[in-house]
PDB file of N, CA and C in Angstrom:
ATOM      1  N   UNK A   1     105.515 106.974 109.133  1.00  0.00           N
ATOM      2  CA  UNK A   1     106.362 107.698 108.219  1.00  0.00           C
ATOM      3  C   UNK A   1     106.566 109.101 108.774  1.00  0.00           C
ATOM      4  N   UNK A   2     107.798 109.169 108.529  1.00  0.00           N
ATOM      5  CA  UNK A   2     108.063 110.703 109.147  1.00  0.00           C
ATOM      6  C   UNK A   2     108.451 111.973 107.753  1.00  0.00           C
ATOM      7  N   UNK A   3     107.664 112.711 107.597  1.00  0.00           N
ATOM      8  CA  UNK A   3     107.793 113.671 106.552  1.00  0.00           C
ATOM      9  C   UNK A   3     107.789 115.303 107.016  1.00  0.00           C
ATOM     10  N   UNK A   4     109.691 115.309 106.944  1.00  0.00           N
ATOM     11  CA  UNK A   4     109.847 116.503 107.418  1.00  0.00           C
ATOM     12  C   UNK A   4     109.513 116.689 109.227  1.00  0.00           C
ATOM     13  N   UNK A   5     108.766 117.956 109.641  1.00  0.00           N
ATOM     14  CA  UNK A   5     108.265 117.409 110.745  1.00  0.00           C
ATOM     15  C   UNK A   5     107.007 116.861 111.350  1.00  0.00           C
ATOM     16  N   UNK A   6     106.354 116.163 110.145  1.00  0.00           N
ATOM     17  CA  UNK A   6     104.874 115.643 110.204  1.00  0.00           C
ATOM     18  C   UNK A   6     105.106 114.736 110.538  1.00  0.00           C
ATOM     19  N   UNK A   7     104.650 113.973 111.070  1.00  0.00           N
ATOM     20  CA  UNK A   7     104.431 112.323 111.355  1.00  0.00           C
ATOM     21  C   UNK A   7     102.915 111.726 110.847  1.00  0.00           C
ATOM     22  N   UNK A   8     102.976 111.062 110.036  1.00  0.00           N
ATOM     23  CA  UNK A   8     102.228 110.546 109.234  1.00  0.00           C
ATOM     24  C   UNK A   8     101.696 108.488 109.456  1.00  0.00           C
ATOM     25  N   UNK A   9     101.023 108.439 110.045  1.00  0.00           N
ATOM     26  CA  UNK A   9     100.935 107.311 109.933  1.00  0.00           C
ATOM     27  C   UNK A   9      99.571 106.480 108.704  1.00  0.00           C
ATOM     28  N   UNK A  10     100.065 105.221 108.265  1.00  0.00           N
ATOM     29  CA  UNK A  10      99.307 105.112 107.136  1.00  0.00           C
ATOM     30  C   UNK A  10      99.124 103.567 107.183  1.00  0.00           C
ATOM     31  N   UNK A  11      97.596 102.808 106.566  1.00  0.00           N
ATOM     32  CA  UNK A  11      97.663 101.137 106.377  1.00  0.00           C
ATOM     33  C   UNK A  11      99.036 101.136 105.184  1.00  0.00           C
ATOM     34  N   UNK A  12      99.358  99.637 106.145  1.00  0.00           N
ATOM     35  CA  UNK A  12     100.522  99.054 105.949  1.00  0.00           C
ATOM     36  C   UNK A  12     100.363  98.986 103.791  1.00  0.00           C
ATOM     37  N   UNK A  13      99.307  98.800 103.531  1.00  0.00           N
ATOM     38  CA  UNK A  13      99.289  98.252 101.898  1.00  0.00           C
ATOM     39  C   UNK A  13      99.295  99.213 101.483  1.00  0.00           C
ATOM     40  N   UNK A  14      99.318 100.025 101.546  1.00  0.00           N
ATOM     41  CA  UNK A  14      99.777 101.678 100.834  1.00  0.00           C
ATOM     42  C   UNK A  14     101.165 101.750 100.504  1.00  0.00           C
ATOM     43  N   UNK A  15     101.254 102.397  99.119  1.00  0.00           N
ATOM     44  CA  UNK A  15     102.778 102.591  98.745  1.00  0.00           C
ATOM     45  C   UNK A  15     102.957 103.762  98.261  1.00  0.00           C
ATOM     46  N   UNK A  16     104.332 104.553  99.138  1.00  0.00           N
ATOM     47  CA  UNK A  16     104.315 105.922  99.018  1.00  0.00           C
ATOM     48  C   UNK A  16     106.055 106.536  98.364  1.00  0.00           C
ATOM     49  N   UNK A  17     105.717 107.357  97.336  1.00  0.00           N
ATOM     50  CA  UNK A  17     106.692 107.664  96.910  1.00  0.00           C
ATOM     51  C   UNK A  17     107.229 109.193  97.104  1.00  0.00           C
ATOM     52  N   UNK A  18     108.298 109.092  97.585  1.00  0.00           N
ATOM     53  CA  UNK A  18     108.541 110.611  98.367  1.00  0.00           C
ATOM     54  C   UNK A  18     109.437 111.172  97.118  1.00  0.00           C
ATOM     55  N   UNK A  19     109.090 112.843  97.261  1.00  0.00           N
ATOM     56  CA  UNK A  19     110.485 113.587  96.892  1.00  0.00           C
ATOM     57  C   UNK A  19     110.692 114.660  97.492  1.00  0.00           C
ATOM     58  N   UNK A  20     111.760 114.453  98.221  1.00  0.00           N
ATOM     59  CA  UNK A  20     112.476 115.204  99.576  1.00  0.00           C
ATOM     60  C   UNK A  20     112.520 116.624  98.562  1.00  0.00           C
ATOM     61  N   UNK A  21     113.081 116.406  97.588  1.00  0.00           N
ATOM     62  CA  UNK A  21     113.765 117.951  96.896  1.00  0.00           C
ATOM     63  C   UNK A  21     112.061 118.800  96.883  1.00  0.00           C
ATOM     64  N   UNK A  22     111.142 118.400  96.741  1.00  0.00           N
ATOM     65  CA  UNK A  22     109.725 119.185  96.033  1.00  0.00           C
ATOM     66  C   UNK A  22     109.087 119.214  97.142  1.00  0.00           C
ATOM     67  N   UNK A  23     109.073 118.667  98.088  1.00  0.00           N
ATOM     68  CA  UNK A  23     108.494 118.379  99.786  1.00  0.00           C
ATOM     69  C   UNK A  23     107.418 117.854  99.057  1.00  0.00           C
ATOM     70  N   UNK A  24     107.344 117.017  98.250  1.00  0.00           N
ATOM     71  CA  UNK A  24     105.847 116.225  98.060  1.00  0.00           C
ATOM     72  C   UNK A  24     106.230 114.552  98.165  1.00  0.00           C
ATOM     73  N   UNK A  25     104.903 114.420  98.618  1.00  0.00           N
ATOM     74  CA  UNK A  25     105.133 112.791  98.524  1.00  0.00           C
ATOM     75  C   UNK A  25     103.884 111.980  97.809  1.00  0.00           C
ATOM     76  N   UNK A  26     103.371 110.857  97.539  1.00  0.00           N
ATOM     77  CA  UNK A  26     102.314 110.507  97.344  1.00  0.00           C
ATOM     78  C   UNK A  26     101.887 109.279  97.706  1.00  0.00           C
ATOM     79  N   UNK A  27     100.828 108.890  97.824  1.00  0.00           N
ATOM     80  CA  UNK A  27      99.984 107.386  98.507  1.00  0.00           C
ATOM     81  C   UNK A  27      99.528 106.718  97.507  1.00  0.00           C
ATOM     82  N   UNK A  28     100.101 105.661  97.575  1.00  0.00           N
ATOM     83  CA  UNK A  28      99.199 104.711  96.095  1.00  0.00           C
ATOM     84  C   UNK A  28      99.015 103.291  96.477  1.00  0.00           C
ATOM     85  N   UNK A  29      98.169 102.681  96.229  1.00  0.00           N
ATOM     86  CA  UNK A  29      97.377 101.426  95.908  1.00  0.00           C
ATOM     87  C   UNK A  29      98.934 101.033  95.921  1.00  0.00           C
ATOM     88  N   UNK A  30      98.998  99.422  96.213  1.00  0.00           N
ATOM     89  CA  UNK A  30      99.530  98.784  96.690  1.00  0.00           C
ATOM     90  C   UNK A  30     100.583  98.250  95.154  1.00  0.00           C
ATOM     91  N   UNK A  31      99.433  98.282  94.377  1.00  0.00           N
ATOM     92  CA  UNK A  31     100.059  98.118  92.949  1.00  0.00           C
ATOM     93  C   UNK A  31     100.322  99.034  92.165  1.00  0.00           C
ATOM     94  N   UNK A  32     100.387 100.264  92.480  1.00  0.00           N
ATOM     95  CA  UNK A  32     100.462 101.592  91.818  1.00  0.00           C
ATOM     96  C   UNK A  32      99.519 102.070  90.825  1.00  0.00           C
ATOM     97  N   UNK A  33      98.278 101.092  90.828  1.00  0.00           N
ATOM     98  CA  UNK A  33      96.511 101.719  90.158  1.00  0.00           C
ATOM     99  C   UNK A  33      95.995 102.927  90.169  1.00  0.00           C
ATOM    100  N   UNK A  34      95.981 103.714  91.749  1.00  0.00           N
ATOM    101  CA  UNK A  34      95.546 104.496  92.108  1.00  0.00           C
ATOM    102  C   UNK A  34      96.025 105.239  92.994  1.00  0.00           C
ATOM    103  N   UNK A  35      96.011 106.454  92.863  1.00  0.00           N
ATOM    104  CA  UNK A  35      96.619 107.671  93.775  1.00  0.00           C
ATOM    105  C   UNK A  35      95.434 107.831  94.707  1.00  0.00           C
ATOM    106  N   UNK A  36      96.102 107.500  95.917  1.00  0.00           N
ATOM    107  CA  UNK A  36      95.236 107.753  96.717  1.00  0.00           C
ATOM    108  C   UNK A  36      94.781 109.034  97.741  1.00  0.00           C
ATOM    109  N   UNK A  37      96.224 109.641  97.729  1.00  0.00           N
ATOM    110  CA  UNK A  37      96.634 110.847  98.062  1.00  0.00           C
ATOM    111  C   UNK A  37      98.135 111.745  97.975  1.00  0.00           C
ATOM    112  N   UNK A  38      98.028 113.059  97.601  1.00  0.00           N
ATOM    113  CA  UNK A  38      99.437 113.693  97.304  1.00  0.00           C
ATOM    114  C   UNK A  38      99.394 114.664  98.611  1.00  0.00           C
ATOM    115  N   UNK A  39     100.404 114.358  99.462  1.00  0.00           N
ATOM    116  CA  UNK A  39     100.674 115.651 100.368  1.00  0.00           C
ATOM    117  C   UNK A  39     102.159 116.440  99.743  1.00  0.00           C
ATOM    118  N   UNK A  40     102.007 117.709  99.949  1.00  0.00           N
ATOM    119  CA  UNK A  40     103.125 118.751  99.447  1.00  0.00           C
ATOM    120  C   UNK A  40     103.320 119.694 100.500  1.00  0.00           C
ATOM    121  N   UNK A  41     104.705 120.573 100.676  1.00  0.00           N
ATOM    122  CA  UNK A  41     104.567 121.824 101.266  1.00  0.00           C
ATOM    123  C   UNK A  41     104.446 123.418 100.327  1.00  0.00           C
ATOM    124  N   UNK A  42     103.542 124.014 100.818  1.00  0.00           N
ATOM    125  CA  UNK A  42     103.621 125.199  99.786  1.00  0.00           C
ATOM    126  C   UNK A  42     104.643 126.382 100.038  1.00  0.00           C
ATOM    127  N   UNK A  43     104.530 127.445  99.440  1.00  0.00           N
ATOM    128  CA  UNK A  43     105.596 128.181  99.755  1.00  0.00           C
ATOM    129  C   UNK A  43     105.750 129.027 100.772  1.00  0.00           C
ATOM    130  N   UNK A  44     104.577 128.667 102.014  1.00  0.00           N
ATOM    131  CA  UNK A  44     104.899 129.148 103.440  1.00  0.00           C
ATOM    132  C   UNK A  44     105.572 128.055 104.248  1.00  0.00           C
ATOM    133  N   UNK A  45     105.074 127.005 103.826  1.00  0.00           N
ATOM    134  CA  UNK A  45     105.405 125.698 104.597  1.00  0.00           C
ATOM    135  C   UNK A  45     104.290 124.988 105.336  1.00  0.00           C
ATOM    136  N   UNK A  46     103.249 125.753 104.446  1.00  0.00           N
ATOM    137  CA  UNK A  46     102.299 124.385 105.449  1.00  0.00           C
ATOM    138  C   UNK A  46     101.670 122.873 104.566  1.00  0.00           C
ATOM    139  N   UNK A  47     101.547 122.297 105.195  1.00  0.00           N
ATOM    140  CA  UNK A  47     101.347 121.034 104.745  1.00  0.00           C
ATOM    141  C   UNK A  47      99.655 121.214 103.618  1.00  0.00           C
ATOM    142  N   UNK A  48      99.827 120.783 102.851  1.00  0.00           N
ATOM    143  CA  UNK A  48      98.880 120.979 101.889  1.00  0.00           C
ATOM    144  C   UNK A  48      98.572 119.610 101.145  1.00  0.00           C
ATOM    145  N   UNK A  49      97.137 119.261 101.383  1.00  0.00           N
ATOM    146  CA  UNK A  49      96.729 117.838 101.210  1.00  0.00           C
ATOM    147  C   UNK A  49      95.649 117.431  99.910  1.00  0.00           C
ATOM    148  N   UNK A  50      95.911 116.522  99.417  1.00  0.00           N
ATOM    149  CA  UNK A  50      95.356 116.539  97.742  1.00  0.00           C
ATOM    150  C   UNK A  50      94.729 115.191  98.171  1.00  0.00           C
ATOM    151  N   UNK A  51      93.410 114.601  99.130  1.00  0.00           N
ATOM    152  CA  UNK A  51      93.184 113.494  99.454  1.00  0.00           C
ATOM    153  C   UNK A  51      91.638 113.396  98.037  1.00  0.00           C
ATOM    154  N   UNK A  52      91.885 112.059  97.963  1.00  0.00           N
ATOM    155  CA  UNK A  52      90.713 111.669  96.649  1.00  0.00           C
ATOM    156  C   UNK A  52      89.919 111.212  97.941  1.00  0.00           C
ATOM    157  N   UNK A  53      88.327 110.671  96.880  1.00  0.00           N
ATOM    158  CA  UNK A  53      87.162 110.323  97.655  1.00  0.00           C
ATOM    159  C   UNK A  53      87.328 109.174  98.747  1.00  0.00           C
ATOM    160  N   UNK A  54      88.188 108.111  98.285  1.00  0.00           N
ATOM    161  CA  UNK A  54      88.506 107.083  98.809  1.00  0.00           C
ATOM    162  C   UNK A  54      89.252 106.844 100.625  1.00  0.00           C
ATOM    163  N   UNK A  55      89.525 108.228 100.620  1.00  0.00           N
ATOM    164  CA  UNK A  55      90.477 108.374 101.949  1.00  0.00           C
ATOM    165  C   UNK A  55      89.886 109.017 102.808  1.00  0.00           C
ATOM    166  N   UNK A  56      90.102 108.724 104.096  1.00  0.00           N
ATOM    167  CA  UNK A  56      90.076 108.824 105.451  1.00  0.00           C
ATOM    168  C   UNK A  56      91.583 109.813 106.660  1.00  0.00           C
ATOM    169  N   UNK A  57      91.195 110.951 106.603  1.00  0.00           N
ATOM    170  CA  UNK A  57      92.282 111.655 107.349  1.00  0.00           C
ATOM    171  C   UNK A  57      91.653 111.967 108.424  1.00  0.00           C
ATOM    172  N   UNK A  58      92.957 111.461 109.790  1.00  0.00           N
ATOM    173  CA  UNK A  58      92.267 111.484 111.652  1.00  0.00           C
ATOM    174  C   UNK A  58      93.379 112.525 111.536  1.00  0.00           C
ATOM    175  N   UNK A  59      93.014 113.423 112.208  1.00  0.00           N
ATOM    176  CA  UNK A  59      93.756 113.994 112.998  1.00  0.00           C
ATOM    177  C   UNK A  59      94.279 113.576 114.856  1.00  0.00           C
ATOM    178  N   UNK A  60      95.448 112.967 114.541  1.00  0.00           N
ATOM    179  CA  UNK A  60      95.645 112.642 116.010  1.00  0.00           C
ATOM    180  C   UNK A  60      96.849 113.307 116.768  1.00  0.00           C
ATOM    181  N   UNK A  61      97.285 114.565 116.490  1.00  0.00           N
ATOM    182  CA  UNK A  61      97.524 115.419 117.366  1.00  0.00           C
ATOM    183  C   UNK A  61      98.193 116.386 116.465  1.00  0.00           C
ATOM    184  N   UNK A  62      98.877 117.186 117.101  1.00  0.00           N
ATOM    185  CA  UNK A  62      99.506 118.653 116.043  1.00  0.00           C
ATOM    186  C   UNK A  62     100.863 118.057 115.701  1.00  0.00           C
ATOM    187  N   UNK A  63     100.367 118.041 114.278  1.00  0.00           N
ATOM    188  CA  UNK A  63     101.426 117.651 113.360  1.00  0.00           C
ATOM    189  C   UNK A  63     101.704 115.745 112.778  1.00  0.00           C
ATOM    190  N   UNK A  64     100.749 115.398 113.556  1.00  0.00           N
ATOM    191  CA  UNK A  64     100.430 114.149 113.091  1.00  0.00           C
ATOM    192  C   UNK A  64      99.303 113.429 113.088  1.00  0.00           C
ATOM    193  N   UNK A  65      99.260 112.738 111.551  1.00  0.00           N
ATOM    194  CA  UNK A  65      97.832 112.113 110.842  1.00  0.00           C
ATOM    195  C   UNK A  65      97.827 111.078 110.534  1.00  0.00           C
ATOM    196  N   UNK A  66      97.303 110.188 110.938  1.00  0.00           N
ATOM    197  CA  UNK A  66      96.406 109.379 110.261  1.00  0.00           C
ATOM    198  C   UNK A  66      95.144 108.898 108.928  1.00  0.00           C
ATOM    199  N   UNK A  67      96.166 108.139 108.275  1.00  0.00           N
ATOM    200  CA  UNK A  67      95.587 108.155 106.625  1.00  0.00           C
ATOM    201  C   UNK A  67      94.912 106.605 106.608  1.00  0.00           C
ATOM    202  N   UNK A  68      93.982 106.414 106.341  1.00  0.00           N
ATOM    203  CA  UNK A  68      93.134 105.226 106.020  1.00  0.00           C
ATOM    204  C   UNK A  68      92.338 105.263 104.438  1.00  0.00           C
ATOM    205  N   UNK A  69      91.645 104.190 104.061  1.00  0.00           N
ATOM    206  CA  UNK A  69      90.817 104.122 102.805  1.00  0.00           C
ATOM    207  C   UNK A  69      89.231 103.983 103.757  1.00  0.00           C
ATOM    208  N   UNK A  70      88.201 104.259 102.634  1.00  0.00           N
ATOM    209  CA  UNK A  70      87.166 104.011 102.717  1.00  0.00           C
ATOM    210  C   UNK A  70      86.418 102.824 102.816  1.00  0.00           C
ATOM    211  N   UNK A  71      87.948 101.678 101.781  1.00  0.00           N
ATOM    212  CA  UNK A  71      87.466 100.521 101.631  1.00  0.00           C
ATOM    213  C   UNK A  71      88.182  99.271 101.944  1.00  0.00           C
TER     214      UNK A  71
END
């Protein structure tokens, strides 16, 4: 997934709902149960990350991440 100029990669069973206008997007359970994570931009522009217990963030290079679960 490409958000803005982040590149974001994420497991395939994750379902993510973007809103371009708010620069936020969010990660949810496959059935929409659980938020798994909200990324936003703040009002400098940096990427600002709201990850719950359940998640796993790699950093695999500048400007792009890798999002996994715990479980």
């Amino acid at each position: 997934m490409d958000f803005f100029d982040w590149k974001i990669e994420m497991q395939e069973s994750f379902k993510t709902y973007v809103d371009l206008e708010n620069k936020r997007v969010a990660v949810l359970t496959a059935d929409d149960d659980d938020i798994h994570m909200v990324l936003e931009f703040d009002d400098y522009d940096h990427l600002v990350m709201h990850p719950r217990w359940n998640i796993n963030i790699t950093i695999l290079g500048e400007k792009h991440l890798k999002i996994t679960t715990n479980s």
